[in-house]
C-alpha atoms as a PDB file:
ATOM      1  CA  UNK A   1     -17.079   8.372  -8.023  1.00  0.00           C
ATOM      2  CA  UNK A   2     -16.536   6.637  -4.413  1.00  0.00           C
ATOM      3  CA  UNK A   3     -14.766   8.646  -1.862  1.00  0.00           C
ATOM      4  CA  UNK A   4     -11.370   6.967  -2.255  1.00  0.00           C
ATOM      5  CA  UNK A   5     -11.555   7.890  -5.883  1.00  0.00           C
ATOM      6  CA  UNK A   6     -12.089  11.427  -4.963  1.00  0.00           C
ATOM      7  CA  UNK A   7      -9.416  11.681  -2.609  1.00  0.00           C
ATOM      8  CA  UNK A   8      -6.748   9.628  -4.694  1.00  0.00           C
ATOM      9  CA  UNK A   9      -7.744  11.262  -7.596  1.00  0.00           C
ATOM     10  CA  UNK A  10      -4.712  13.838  -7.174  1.00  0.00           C
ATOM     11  CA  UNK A  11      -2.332  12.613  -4.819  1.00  0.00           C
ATOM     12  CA  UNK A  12      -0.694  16.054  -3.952  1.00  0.00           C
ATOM     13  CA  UNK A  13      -3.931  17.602  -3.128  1.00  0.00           C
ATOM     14  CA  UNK A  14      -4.738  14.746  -0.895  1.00  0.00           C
ATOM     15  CA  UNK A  15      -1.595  14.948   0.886  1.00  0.00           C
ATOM     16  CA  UNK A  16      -2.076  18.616   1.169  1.00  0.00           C
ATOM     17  CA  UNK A  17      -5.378  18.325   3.040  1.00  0.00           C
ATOM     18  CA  UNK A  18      -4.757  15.306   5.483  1.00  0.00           C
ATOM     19  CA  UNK A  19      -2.559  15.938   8.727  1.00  0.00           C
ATOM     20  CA  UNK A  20      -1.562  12.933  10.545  1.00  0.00           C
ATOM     21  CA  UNK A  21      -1.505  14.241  14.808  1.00  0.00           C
ATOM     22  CA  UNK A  22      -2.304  10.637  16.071  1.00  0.00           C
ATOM     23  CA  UNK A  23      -3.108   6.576  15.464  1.00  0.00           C
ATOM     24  CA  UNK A  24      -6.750   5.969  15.738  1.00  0.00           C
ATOM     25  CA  UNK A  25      -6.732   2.597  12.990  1.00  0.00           C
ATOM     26  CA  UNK A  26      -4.127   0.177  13.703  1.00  0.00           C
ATOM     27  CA  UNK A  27      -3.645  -2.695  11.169  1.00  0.00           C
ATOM     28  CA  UNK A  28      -1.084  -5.745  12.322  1.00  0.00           C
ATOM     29  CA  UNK A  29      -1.244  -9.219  10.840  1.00  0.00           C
ATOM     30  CA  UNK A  30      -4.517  -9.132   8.761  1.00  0.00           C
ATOM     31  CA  UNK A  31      -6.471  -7.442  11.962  1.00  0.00           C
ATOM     32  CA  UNK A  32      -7.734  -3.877  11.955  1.00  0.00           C
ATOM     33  CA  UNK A  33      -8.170  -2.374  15.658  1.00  0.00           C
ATOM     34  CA  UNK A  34     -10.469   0.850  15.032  1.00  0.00           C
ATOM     35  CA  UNK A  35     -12.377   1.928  17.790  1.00  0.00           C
ATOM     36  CA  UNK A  36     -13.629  -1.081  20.088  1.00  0.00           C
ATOM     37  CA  UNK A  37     -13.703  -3.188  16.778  1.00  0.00           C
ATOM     38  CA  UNK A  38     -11.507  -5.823  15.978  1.00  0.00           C
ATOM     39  CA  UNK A  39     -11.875  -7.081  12.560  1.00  0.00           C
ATOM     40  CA  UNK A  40     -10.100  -9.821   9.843  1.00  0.00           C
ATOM     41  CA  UNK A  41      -9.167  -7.901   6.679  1.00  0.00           C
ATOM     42  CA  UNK A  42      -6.640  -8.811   3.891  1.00  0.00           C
ATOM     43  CA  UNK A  43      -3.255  -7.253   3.702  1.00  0.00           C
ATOM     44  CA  UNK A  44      -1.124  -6.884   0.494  1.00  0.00           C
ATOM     45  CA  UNK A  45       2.258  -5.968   1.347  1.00  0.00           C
ATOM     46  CA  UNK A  46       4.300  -4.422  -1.507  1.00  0.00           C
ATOM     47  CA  UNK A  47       8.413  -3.583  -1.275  1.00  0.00           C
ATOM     48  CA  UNK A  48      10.974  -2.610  -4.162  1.00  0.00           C
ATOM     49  CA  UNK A  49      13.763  -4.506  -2.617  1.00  0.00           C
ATOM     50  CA  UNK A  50      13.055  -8.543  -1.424  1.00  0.00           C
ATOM     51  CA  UNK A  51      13.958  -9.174   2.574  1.00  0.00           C
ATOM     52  CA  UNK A  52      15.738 -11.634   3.498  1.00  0.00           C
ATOM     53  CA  UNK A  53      13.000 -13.558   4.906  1.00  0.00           C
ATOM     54  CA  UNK A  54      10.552 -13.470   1.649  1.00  0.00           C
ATOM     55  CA  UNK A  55       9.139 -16.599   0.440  1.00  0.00           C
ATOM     56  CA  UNK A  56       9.819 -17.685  -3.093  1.00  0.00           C
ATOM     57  CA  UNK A  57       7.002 -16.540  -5.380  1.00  0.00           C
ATOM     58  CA  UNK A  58       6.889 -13.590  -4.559  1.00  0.00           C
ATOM     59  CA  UNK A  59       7.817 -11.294  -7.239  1.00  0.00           C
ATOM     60  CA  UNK A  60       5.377  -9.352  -9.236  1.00  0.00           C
ATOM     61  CA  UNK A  61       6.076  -7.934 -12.889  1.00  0.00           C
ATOM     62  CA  UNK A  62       4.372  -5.223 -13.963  1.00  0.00           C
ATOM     63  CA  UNK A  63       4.304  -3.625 -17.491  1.00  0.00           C
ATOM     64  CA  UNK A  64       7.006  -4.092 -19.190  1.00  0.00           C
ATOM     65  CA  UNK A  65       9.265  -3.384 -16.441  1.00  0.00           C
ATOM     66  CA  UNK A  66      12.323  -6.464 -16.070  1.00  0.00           C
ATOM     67  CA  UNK A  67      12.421  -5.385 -12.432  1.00  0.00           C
ATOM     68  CA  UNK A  68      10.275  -7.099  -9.879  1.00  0.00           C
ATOM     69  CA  UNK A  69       7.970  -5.795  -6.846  1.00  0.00           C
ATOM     70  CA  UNK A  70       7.883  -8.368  -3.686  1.00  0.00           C
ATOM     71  CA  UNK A  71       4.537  -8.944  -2.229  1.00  0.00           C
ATOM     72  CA  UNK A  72       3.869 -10.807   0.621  1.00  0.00           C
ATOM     73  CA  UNK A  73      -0.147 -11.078   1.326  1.00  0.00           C
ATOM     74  CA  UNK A  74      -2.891 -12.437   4.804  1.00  0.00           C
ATOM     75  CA  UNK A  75      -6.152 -13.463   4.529  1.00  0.00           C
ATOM     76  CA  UNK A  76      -5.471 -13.442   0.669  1.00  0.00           C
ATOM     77  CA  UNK A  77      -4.725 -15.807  -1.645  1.00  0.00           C
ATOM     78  CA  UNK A  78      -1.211 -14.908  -3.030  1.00  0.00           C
ATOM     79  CA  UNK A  79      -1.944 -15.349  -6.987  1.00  0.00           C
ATOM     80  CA  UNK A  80      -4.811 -13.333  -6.195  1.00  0.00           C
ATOM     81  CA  UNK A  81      -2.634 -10.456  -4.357  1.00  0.00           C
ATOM     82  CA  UNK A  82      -0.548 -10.465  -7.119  1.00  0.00           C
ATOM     83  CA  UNK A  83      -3.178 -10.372  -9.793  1.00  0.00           C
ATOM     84  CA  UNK A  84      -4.209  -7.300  -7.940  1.00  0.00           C
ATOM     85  CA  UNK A  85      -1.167  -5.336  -7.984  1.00  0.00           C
ATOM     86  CA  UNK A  86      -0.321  -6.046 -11.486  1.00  0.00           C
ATOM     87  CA  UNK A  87      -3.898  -4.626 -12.202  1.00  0.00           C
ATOM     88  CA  UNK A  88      -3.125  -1.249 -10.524  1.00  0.00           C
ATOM     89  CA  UNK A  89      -3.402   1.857 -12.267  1.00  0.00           C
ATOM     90  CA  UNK A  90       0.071   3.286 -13.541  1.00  0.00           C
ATOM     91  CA  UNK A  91       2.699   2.921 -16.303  1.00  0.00           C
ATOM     92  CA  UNK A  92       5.595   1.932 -14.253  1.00  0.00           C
ATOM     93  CA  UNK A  93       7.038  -0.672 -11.660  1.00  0.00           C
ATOM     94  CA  UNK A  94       5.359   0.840  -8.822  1.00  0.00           C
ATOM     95  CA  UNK A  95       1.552   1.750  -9.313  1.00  0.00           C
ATOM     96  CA  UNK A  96       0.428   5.261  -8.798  1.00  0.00           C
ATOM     97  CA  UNK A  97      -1.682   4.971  -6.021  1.00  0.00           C
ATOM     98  CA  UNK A  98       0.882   3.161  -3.905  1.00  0.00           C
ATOM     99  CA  UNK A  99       3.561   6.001  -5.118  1.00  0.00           C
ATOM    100  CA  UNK A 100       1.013   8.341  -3.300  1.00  0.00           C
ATOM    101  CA  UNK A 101       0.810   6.354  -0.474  1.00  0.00           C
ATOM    102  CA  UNK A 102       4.338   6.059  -0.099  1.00  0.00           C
ATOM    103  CA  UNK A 103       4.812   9.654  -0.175  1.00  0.00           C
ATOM    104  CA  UNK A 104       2.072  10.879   1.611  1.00  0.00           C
ATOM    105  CA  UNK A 105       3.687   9.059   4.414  1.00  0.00           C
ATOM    106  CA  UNK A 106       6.971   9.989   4.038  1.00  0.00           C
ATOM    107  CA  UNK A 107       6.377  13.536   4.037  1.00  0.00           C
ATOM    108  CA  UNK A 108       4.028  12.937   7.433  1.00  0.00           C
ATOM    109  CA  UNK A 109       6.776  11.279   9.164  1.00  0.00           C
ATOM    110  CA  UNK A 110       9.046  14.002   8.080  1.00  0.00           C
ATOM    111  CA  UNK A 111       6.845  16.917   9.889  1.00  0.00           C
ATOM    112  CA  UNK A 112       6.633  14.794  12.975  1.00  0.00           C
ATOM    113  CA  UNK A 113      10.265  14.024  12.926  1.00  0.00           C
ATOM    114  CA  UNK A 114      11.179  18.106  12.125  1.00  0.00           C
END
């Protein structure tokens, strides 16, 4: 089992044991600034509602579930991106390790906001 595996594994333990005091890993536009390194990676956007802005094509089904995800993907092939998030590990619309994601970060901005 990798270390994102462990980690992930149970999402409230995680969020339990990571505090968020300050950016060191910025990622904007398919670039991640760590450090002194600058580096191309892909980025897989996901959202529950489509912006105004989205491109056509967008929309991913997962499941059985009649109600779409929007994904918007760099430095990745789209059908790809999609493929990818369909894949994800979970029963319904959203996949469970984006659910943790989402509120691991919620609950960090709420302690820095409070």
């Amino acid at each position: 089992m990798n270390m994102f595996s462990k980690l992930f594994s149970h999402p409230k333990q995680f969020s339990k044991r990571v505090m968020v005091n300050y950016v060191e890993t910025l990622i904007f536009e398919g670039w991640l600034k760590t450090g002194d390194q600058l580096v191309s990676i892909s980025v897989i956007s996901v959202a529950k509602h489509q912006f105004a802005d989205t491109a056509k094509g967008c929309e991913v089904y997962r499941s059985k579930n009649k109600k779409a995800l929007f994904m918007t993907s760099k430095r990745i092939d789209q059908s790809l991106a999609k493929e990818r998030i369909q894949k994800m590990q979970g029963k319904y619309r959203l996949p469970g390790l984006l659910k943790a994601f989402d509120r691991l970060c919620r609950d960090a901005l709420k302690a820095y906001v409070s």
